[in-house]
Protein backbone atom coordinates (compact mmCIF):
# COMPACT_ATOMS: atom_id res chain seq x y z
CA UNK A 1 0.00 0.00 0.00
CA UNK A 2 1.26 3.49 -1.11
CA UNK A 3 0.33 7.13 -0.55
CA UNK A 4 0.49 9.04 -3.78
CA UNK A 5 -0.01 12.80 -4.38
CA UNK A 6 -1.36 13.88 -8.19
CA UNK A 7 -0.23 17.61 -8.65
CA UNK A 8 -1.88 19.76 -11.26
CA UNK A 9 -1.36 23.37 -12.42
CA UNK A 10 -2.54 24.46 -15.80
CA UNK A 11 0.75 26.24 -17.02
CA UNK A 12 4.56 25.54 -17.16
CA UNK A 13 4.88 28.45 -15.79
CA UNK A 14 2.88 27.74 -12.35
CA UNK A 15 4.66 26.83 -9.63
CA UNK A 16 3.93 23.20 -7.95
CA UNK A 17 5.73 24.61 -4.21
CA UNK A 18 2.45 25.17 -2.46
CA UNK A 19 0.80 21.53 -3.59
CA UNK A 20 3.75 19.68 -3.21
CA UNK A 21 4.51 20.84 0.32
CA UNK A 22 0.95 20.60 1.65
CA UNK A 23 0.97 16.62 -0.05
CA UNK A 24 4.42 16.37 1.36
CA UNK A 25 2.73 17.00 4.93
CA UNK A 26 -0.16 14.97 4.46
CA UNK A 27 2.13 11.98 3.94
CA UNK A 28 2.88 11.34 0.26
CA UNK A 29 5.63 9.40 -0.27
CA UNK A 30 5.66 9.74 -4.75
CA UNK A 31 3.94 11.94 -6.84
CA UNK A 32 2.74 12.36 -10.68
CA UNK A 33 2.82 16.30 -11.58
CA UNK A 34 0.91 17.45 -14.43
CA UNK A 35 1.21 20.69 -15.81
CA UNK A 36 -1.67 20.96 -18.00
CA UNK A 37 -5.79 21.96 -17.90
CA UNK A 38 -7.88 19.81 -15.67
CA UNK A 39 -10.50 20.25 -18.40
CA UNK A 40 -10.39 16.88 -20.46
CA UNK A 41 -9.29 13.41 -18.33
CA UNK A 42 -6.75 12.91 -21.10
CA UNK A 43 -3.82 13.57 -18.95
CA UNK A 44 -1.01 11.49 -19.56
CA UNK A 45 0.25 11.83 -15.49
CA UNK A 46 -3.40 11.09 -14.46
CA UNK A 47 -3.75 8.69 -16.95
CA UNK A 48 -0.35 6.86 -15.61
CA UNK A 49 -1.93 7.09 -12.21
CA UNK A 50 -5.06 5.76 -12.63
CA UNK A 51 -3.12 2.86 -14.22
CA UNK A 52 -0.66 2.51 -11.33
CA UNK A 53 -2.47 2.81 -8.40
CA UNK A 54 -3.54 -1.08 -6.59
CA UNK A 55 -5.81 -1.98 -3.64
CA UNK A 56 -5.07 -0.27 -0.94
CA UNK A 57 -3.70 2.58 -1.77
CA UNK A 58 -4.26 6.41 -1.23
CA UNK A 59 -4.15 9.02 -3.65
CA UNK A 60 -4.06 12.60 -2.00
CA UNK A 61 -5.07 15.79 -3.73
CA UNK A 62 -4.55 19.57 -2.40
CA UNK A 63 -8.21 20.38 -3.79
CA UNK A 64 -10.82 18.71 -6.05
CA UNK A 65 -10.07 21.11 -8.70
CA UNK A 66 -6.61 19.87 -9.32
CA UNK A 67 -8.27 16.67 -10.13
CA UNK A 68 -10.63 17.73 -12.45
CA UNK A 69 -12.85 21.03 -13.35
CA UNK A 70 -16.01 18.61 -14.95
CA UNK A 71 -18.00 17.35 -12.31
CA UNK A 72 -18.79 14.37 -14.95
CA UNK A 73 -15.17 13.59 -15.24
CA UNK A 74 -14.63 13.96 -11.65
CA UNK A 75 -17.13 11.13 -10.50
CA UNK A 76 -15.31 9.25 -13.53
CA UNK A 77 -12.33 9.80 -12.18
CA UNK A 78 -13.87 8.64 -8.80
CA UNK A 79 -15.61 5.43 -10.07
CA UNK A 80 -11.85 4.53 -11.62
CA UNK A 81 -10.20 4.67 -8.04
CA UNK A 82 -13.09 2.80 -6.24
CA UNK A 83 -12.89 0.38 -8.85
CA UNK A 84 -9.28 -0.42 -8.09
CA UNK A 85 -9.47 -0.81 -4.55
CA UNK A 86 -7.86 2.70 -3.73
CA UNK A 87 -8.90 5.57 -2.04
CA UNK A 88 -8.89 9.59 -2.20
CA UNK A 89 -8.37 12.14 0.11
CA UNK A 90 -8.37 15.95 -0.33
CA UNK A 91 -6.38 18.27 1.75
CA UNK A 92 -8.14 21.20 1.26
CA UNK A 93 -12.44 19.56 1.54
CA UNK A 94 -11.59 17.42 5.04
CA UNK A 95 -15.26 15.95 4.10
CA UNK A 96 -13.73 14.33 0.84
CA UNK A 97 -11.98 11.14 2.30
CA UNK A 98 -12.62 8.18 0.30
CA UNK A 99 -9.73 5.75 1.66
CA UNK A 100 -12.19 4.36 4.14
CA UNK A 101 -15.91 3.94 5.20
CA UNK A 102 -16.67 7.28 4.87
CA UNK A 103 -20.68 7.64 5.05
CA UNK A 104 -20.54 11.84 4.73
CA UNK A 105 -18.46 11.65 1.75
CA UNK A 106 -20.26 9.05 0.05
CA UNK A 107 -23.79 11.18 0.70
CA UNK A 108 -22.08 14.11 -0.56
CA UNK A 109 -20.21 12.24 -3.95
CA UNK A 110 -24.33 10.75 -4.49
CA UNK A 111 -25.32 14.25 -4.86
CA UNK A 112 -22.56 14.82 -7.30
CA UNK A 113 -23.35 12.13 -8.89
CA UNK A 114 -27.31 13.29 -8.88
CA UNK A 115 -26.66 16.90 -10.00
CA UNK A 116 -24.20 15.68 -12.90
CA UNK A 117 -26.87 13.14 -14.48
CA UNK A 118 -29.62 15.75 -13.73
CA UNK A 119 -27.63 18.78 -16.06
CA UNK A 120 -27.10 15.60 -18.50
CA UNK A 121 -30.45 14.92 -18.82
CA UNK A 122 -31.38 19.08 -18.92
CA UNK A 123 -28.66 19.19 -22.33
CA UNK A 124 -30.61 16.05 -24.16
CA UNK A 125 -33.73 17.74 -23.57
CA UNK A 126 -32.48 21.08 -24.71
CA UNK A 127 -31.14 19.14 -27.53
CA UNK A 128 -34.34 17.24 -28.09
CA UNK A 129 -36.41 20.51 -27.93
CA UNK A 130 -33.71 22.21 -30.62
CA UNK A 131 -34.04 19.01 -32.99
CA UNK A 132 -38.36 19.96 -32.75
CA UNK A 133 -38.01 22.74 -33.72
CA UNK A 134 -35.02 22.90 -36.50
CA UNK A 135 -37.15 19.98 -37.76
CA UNK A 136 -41.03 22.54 -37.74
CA UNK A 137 -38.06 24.47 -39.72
CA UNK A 138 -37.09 22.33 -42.42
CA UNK A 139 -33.60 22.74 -41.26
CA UNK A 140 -33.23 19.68 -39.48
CA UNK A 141 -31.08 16.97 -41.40
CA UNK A 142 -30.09 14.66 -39.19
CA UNK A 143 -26.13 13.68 -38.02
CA UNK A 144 -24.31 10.87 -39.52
CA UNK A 145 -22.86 8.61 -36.91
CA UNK A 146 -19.78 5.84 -36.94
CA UNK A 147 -21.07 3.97 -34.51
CA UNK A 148 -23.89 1.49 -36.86
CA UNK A 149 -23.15 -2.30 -37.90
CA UNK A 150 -19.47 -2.77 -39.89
CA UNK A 151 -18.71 0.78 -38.50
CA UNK A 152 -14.97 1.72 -38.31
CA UNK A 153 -15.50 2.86 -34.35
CA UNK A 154 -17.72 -0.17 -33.34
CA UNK A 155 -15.08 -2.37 -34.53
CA UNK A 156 -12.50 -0.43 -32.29
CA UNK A 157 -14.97 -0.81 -29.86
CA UNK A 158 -15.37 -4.34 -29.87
CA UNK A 159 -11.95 -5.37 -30.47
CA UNK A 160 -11.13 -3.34 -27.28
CA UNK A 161 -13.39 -5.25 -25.21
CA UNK A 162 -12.31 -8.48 -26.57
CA UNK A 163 -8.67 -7.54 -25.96
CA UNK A 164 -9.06 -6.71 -22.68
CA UNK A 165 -11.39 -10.04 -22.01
CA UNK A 166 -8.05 -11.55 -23.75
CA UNK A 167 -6.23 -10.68 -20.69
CA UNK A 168 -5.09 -7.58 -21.77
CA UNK A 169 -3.85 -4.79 -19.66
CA UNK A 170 -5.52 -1.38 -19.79
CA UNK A 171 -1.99 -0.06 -20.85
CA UNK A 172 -1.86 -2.39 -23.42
CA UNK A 173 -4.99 -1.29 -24.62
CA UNK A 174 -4.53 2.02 -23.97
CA UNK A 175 -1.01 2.39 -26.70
CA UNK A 176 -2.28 -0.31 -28.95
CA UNK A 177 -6.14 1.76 -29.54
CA UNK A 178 -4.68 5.15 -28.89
CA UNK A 179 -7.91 6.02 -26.37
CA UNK A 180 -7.85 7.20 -22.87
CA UNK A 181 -7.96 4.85 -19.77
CA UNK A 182 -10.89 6.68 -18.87
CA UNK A 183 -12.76 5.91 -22.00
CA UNK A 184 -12.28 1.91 -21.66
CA UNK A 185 -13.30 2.16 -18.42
CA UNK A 186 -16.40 4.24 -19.58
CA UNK A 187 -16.83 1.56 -22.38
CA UNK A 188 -16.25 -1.33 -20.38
CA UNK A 189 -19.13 -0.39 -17.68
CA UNK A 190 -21.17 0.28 -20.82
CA UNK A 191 -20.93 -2.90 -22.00
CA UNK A 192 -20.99 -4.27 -19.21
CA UNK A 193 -17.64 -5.81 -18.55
CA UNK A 194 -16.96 -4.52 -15.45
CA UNK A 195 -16.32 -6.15 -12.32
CA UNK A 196 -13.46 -7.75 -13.83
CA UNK A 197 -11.02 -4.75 -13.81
């Protein structure tokens, strides 16, 4: 069991001092630093992380915004650790502990959770209500889409699940498909392969 520290600022040119020393504190003993914006999961130090990390052990944040700035990636993010065994702990939100039976920050991650697949639902039916009326219009005419029978991306799709039922690793997968370890996570649960990882 290890105690990790993941370190984000969005620039080169920001400086890591005040994270590092406050993860130092809190009892990291290794860190992965990423200098880039917290707004896509595709971060090749979180990435490496969420690839690295085994049962048991604690991953240690200054604040939840280092981690990510989408509350959908976030619980993704989340999901990934509990998943592996491994837990989460913020420095800066004492409620956000995750590396044990933690009933408060469960309660509070379930109304993340709630409020993410409520603004989901609010964008479809925007969407939905757009389509209506672009189609009253005329100007509706439709969007092609890859994913249909003999389709180029469900046949990346399925060959990722069947390498990773192969015995794959998800870094395998991850160089050999070029895609995110977030996403075969995402497609795995979809699928309904999970369980396994």
């Amino acid at each position: 069991m290890k105690t990790v520290g993941y370190i984000r600022v969005s620039s080169e040119s920001q400086n890591i001092a005040r994270q590092m020393k406050s993860l130092e504190e809190a009892g990291c003993t290794s860190f992965y630093i990423e200098k880039l914006s917290g707004a896509s999961m595709e971060r090749p130090e979180l990435q490496k992380m969420l690839e690295e990390i085994n049962e048991g052990d604690t991953i240690i944040i200054h604040e939840i915004s280092r981690l990510s700035r989408s509350t959908k990636d976030l619980l993704s993010i989340v999901d990934i650790i509990k998943n592996k065994g491994a837990g989460l702990k913020s420095v800066s939100e004492k409620w956000l502990d995750l590396s044990e039976d933690n009933p408060m920050s469960e309660f509070i991650f379930t109304i993340f959770s709630g409020l993410a697949q409520f603004e989901r639902r609010m964008i479809k039916q925007r969407q939905m209500e757009g389509i209506e009326i672009a189609k009253r219009n005329g100007k509706y005419k439709g969007r092609k889409t890859k994913l249909i029978d003999g389709g180029k991306e469900e046949q990346r799709m399925k060959a990722i699940i069947e390498a990773y039922q192969q015995g794959k690793s998800i870094k395998d997968i991850r160089t050999t498909f070029k895609v995110g370890t977030g996403t075969i996570y995402r497609l795995l649960e979809r699928k309904d392969v999970r369980g396994e990882y």
